[in-house]
Protein backbone atom coordinates (compact mmCIF):
# COMPACT_ATOMS: atom_id res chain seq x y z
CA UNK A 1 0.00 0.00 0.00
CA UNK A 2 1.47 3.45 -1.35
CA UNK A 3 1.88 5.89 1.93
CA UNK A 4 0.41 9.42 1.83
CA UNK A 5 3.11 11.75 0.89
CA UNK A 6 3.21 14.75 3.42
CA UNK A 7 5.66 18.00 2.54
CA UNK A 8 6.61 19.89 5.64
CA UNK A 9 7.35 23.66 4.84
CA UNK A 10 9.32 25.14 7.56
CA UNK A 11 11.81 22.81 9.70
CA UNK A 12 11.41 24.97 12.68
CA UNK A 13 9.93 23.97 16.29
CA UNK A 14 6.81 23.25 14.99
CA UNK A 15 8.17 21.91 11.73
CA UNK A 16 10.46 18.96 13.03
CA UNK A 17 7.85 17.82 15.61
CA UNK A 18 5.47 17.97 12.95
CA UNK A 19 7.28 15.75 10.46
CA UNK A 20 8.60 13.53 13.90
CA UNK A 21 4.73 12.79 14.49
CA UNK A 22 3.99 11.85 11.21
CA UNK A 23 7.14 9.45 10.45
CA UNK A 24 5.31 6.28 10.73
CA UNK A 25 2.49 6.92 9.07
CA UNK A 26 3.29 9.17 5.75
CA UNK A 27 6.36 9.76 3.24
CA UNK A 28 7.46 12.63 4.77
CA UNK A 29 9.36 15.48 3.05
CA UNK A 30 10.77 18.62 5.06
CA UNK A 31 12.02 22.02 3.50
CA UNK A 32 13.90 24.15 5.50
CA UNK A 33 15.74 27.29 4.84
CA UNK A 34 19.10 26.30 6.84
CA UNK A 35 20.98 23.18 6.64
CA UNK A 36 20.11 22.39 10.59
CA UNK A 37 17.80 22.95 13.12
CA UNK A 38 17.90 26.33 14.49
CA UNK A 39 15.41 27.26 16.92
CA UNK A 40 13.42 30.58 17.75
CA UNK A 41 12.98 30.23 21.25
CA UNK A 42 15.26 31.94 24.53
CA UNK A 43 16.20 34.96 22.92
CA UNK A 44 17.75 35.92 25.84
CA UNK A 45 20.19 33.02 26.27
CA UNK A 46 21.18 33.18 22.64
CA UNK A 47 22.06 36.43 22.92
CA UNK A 48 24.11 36.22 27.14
CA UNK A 49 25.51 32.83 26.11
CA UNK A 50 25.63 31.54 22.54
CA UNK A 51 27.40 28.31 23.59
CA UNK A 52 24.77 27.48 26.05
CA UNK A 53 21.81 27.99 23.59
CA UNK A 54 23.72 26.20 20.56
CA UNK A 55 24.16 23.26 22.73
CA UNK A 56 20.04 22.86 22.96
CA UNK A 57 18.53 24.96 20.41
CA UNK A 58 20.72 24.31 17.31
CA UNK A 59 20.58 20.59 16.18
CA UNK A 60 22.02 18.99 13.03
CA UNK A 61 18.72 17.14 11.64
CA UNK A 62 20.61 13.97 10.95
CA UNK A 63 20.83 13.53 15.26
CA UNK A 64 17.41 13.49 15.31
CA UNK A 65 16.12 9.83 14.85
CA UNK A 66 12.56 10.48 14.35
CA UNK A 67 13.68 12.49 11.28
CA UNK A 68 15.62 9.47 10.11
CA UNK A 69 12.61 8.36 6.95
CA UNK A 70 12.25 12.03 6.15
CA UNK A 71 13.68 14.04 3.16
CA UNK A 72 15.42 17.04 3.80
CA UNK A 73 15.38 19.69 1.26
CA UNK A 74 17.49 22.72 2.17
CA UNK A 75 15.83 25.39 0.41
CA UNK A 76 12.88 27.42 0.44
CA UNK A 77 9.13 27.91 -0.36
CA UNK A 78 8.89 29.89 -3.70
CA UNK A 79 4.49 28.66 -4.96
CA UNK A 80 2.17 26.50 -3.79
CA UNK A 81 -0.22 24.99 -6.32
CA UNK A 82 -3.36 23.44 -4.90
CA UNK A 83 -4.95 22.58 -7.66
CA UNK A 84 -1.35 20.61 -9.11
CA UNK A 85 -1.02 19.74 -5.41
CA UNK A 86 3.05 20.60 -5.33
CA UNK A 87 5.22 22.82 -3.88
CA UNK A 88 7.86 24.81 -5.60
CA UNK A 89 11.18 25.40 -3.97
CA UNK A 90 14.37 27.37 -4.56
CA UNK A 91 17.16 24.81 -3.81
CA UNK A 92 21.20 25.93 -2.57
CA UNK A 93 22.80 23.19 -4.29
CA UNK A 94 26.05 23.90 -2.39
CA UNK A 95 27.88 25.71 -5.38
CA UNK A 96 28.68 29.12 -5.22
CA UNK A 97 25.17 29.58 -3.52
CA UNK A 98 23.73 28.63 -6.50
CA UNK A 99 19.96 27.53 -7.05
CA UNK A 100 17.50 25.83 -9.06
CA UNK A 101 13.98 25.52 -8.65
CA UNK A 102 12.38 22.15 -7.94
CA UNK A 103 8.84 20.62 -7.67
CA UNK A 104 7.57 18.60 -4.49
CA UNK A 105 4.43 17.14 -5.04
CA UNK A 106 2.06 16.18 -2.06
CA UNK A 107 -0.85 14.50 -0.73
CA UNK A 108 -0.68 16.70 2.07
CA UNK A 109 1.30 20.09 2.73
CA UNK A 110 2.13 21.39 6.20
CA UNK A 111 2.63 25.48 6.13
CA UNK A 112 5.17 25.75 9.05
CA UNK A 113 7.28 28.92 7.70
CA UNK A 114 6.31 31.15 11.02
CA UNK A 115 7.19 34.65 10.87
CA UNK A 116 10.37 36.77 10.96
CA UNK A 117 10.71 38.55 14.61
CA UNK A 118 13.30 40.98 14.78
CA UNK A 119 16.94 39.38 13.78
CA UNK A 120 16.31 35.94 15.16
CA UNK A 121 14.30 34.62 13.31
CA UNK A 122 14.87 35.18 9.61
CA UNK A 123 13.36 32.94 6.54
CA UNK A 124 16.29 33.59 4.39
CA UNK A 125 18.11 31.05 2.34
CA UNK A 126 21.38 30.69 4.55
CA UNK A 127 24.00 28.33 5.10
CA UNK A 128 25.71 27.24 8.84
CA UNK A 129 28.64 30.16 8.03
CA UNK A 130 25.20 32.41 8.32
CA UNK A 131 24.06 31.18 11.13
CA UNK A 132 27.40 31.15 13.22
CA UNK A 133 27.78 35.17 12.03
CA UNK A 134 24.06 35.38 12.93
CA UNK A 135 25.09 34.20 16.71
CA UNK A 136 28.55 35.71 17.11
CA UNK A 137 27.51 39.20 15.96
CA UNK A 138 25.26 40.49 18.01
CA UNK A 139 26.47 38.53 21.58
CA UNK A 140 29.89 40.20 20.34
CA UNK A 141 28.17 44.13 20.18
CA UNK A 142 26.60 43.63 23.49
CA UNK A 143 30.11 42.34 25.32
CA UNK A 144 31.38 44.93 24.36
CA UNK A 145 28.33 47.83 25.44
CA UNK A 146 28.44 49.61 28.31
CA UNK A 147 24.29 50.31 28.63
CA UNK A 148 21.81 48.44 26.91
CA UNK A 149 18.04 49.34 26.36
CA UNK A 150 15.29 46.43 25.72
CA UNK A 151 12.27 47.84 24.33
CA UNK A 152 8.98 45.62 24.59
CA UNK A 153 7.07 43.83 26.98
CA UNK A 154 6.93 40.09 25.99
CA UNK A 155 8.67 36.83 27.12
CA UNK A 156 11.18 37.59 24.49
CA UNK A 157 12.39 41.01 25.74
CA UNK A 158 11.89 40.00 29.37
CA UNK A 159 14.20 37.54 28.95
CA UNK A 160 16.42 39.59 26.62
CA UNK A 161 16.95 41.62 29.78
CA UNK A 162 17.28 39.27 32.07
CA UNK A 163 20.18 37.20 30.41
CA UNK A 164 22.35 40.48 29.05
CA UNK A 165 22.12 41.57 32.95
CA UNK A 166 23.30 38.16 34.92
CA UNK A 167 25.82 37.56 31.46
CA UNK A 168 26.86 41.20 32.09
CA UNK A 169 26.64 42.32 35.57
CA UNK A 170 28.63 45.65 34.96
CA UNK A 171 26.44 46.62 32.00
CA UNK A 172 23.44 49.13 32.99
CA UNK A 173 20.09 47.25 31.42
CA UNK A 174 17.21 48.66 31.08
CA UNK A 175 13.94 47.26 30.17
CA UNK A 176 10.66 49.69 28.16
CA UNK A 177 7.42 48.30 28.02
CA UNK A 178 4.25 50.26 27.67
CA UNK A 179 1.69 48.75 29.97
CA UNK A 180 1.56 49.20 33.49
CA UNK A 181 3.32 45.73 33.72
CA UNK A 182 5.12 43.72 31.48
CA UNK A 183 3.80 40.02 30.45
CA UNK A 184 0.11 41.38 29.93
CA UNK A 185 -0.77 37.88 28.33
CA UNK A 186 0.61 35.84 31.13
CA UNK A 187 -1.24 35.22 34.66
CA UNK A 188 0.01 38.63 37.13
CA UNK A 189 1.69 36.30 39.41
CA UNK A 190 3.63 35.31 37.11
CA UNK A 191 5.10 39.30 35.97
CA UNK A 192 5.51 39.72 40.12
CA UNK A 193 7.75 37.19 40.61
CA UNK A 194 9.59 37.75 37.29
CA UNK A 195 9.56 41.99 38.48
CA UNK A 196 11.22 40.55 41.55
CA UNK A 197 13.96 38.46 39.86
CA UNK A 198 14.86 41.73 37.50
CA UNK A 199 15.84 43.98 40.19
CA UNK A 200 17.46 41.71 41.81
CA UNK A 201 19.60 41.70 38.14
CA UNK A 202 19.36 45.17 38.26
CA UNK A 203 17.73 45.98 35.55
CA UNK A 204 15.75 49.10 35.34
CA UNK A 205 11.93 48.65 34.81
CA UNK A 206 10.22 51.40 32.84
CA UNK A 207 6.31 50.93 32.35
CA UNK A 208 4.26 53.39 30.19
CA UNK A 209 6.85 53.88 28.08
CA UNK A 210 5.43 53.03 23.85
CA UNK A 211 8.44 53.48 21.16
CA UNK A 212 8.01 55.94 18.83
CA UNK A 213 8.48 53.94 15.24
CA UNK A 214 8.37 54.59 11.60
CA UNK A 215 6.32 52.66 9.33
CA UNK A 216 9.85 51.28 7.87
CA UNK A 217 11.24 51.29 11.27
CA UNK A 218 13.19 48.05 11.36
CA UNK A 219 13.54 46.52 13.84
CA UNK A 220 15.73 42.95 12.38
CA UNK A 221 19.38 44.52 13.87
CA UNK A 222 20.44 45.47 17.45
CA UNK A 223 20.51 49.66 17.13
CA UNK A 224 22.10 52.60 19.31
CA UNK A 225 19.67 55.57 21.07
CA UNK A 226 17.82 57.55 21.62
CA UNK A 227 14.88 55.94 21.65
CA UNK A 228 11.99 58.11 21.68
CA UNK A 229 8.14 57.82 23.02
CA UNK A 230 5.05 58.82 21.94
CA UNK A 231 4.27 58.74 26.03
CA UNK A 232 6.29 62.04 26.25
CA UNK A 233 8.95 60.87 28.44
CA UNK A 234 13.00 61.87 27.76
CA UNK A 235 15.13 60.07 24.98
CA UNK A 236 16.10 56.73 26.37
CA UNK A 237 20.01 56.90 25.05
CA UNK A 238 22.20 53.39 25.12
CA UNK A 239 25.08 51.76 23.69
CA UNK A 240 22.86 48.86 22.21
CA UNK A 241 18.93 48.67 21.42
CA UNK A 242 17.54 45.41 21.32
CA UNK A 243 13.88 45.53 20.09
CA UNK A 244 11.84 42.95 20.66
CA UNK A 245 7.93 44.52 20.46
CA UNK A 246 6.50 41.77 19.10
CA UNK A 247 6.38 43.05 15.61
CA UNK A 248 6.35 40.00 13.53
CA UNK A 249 5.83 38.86 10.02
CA UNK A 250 4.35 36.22 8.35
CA UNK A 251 6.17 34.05 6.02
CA UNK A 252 3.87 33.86 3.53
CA UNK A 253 5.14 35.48 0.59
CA UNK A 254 5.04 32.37 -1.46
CA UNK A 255 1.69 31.62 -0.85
CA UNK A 256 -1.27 31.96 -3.03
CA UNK A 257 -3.79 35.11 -1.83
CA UNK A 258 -6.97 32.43 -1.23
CA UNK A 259 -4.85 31.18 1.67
CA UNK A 260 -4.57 34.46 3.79
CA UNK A 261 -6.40 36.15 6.23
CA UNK A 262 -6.39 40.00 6.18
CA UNK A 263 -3.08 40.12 7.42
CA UNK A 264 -1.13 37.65 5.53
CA UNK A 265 -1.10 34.84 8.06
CA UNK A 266 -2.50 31.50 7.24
CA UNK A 267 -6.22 31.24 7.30
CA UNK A 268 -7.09 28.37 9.33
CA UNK A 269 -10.31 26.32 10.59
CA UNK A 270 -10.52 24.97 13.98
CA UNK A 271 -8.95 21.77 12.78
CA UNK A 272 -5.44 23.28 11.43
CA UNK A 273 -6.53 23.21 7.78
CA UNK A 274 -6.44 25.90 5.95
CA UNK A 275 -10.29 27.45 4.68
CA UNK A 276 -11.59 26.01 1.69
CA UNK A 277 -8.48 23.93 0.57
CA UNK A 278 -8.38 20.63 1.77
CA UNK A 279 -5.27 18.99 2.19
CA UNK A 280 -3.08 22.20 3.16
CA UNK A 281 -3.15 22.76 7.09
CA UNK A 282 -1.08 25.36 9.05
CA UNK A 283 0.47 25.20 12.35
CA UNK A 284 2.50 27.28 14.51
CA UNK A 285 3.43 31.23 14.62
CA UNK A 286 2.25 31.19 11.12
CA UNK A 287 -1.02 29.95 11.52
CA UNK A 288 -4.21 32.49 12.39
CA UNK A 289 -5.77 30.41 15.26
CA UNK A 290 -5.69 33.01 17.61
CA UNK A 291 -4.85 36.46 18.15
CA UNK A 292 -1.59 34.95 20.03
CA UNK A 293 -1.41 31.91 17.78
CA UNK A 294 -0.85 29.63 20.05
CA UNK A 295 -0.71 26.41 18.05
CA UNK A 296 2.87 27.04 17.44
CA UNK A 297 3.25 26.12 21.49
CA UNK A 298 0.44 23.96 23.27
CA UNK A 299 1.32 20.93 21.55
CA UNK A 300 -0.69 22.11 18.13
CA UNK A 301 1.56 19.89 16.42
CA UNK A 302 0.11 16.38 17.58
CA UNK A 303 -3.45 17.78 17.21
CA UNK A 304 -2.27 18.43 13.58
CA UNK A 305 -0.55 15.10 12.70
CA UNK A 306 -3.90 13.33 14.23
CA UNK A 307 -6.02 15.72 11.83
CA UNK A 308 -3.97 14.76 8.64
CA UNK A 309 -4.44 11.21 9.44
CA UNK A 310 -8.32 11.62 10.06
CA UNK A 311 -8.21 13.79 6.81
CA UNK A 312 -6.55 11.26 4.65
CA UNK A 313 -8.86 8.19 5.99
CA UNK A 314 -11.87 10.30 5.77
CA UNK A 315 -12.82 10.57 9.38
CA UNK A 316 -14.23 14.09 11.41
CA UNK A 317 -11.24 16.10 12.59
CA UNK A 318 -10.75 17.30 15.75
CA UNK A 319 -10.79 21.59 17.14
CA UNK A 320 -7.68 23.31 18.32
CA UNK A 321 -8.66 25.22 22.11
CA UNK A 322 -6.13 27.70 23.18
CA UNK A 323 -5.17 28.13 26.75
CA UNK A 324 -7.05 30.84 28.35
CA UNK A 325 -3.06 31.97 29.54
CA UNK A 326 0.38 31.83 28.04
CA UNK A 327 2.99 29.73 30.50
CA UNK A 328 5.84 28.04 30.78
CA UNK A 329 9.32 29.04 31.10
CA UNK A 330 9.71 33.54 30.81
CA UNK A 331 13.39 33.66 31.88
CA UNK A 332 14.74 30.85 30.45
CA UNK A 333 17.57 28.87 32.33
CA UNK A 334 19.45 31.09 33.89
CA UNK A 335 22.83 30.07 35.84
CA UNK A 336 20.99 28.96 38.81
CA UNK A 337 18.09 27.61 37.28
CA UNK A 338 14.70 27.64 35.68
CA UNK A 339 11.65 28.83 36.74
CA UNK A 340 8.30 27.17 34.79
CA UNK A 341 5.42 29.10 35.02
CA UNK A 342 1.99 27.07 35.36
CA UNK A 343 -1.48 28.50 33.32
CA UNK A 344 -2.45 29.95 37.18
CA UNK A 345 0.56 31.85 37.73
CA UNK A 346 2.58 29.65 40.25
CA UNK A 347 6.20 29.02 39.06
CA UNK A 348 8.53 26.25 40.05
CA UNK A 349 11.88 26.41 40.57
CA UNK A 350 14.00 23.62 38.87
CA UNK A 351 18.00 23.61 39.35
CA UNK A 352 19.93 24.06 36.66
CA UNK A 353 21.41 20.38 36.57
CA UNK A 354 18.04 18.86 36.43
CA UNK A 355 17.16 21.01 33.87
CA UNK A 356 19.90 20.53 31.56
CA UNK A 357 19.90 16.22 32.74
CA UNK A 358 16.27 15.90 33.25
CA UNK A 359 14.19 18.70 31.29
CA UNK A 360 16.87 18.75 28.06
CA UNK A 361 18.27 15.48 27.54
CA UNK A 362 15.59 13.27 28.84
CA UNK A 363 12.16 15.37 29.04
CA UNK A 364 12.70 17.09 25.62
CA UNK A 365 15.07 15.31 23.66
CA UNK A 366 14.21 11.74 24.45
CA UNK A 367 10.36 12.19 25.43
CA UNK A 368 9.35 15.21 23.04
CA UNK A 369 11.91 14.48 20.12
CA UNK A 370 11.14 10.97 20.15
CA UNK A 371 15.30 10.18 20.64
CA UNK A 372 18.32 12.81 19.42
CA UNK A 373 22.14 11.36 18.80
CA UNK A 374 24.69 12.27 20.89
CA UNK A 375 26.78 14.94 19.18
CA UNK A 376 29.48 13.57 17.06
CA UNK A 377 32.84 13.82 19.02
């Protein structure tokens, strides 16, 4: 019996445990824009201490068994034809970043691309030389600041500030956001204890404070000040500006109009697949769920391989339900730890030896990857 033929676009998070849950039931064929797993999550760690993140967040794909049966193509998404049912992709063949365009038909395509987010996350065709200048650049501007403004109020610049202060204890931090609190998404327990943890950094809070930005304003490199406000406070001024306001960007250039929702995300149904074309679903940052689109954390991804299954037999396919709160980890591990926030606000402590033994190398890469090789000596 021939097995359905699924094409994952995007080998990000959501991406590789996408095409992990589906390896023993479809032909599964992954495209990613860089030659290994990079991830988008702890900003803050990859920016205090590269080596650290690299050793958990940036994977070759051959170490990951459960991608062992699938197809890596290392290029990116340039058409999707539902009515041909194939993908088209630019391909690096490896020579003098050449490229050629290729088909990939499909039973079944997975739109996984997520969205660009300031510099770290970045859909661009790029090799591992790209990614290692994409890590060592900006850790390498703030070593060598003497004051540092983070402007937004999110998990990412939270922990932005967080890291650069306990990597950089000399280094004046200082962390914008423009609600009363920071975190407005997650439970308020959870932004007291995380207030409490910054000062002890010493980072400076700043509430009420909203950047003012240009249309063009771009905000995909670390700057210099001022920074100003449209709150009518003074010029912040710092050696180093690292926005993170949660201005994002689909990736969705290379998808057909029918697909998108008023602004350019991927137009979903409660199951994951995409309106009015069956046989193209949507998961993670990319996908319209929810005004936070949540799928792309929440474990969307088994929901999605169960729906592709149910879709391909014929049988009813199941809703995605958001959590009414955002959790999890805020800080991410810093040198004494991690603290894991549950839905109601209360936060656990876990050392950082069990979460690099347990959490990382058993929790995560046994238990969620299904199995990862040790790194080749």
């Amino acid at each position: 019996m021939t097995r359905p033929r699924v094409v994952v676009v995007g080998l990000g998070d959501t991406g590789v445990l996408t095409a992990i849950a589906l390896r023993g039931y479809a032909d599964v064929v992954g495209i990613t824009a860089t030659p290994e797993f990079v991830s988008g999550q702890e900003l803050g760690l990859r920016l205090a201490r590269p080596e650290a993140w690299e050793r958990d967040y940036r994977i070759a794909y051959r170490r990951f068994r459960g991608l062992d049966r699938t197809r890596i193509v290392h290029g990116t998404a340039a058409g999707l034809d539902p009515e041909q049912r194939c993908v088209r992709v630019t391909r690096a063949d490896g020579t003098g970043g050449d490229s050629t365009v290729a088909e990939e038909p499909y039973d079944v395509v997975v739109v996984s691309t997520g969205v660009t987010n300031g510099f770290w996350r970045d859909p661009t065709l790029r090799d591992a030389a790209d990614v290692d200048a994409e890590l060592a650049s900006p850790h390498q501007r703030l070593a060598a600041a003497g004051s540092v403004a983070v402007i937004g109020g999110g998990a990412a610049a939270v922990s932005a500030a967080a890291q650069v202060a306990e990597r950089w204890p000399d280094t004046a931090v200082d962390l914008y956001f423009p609600g009363e609190r920071a975190l407005p998404h997650h439970h308020h327990r959870v932004w007291l204890r995380v207030r409490s943890r910054l000062e002890r950094l010493g980072v400076g809070l700043h509430p009420g404070h909203r950047a003012a930005l240009a249309p063009d304003h771009d905000t995909r490199h670390l700057t210099g000040g001022p920074v100003t406000w449209t709150t009518g406070q003074p010029p912040a001024v710092a050696d180093v500006v690292i926005w993170a306001i949660g201005r994002v960007t689909p990736d969705t250039a290379w998808l057909p109009d029918g697909v998108l929702d008023d602004r350019g995300f991927a137009a979903v149904e409660p199951s994951l697949q995409v309106n009015g074309h069956p046989g193209v679903f949507a998961v993670g940052d990319v996908a319209a769920t929810d005004p936070l689109r949540t799928s792309a954390r929440n474990r969307g991804h088994v929901l999605l391989a169960r729906n592709i299954r149910a879709h391909l037999a014929g049988r009813p396919l199941r809703a995605y339900r958001r959590p009414p709160r955002r959790w999890g980890s805020v800080l991410g591990p810093l040198r004494d730890g991690l603290i894991v926030f549950a839905p109601t606000g209360q936060g656990v402590r876990v050392p950082a030896r069990v979460n690099d033994v347990v959490l990382q190398r058993v929790i995560t890469r046994q238990g969620i990857y299904g199995g990862v090789r040790c790194r080749p000596r």
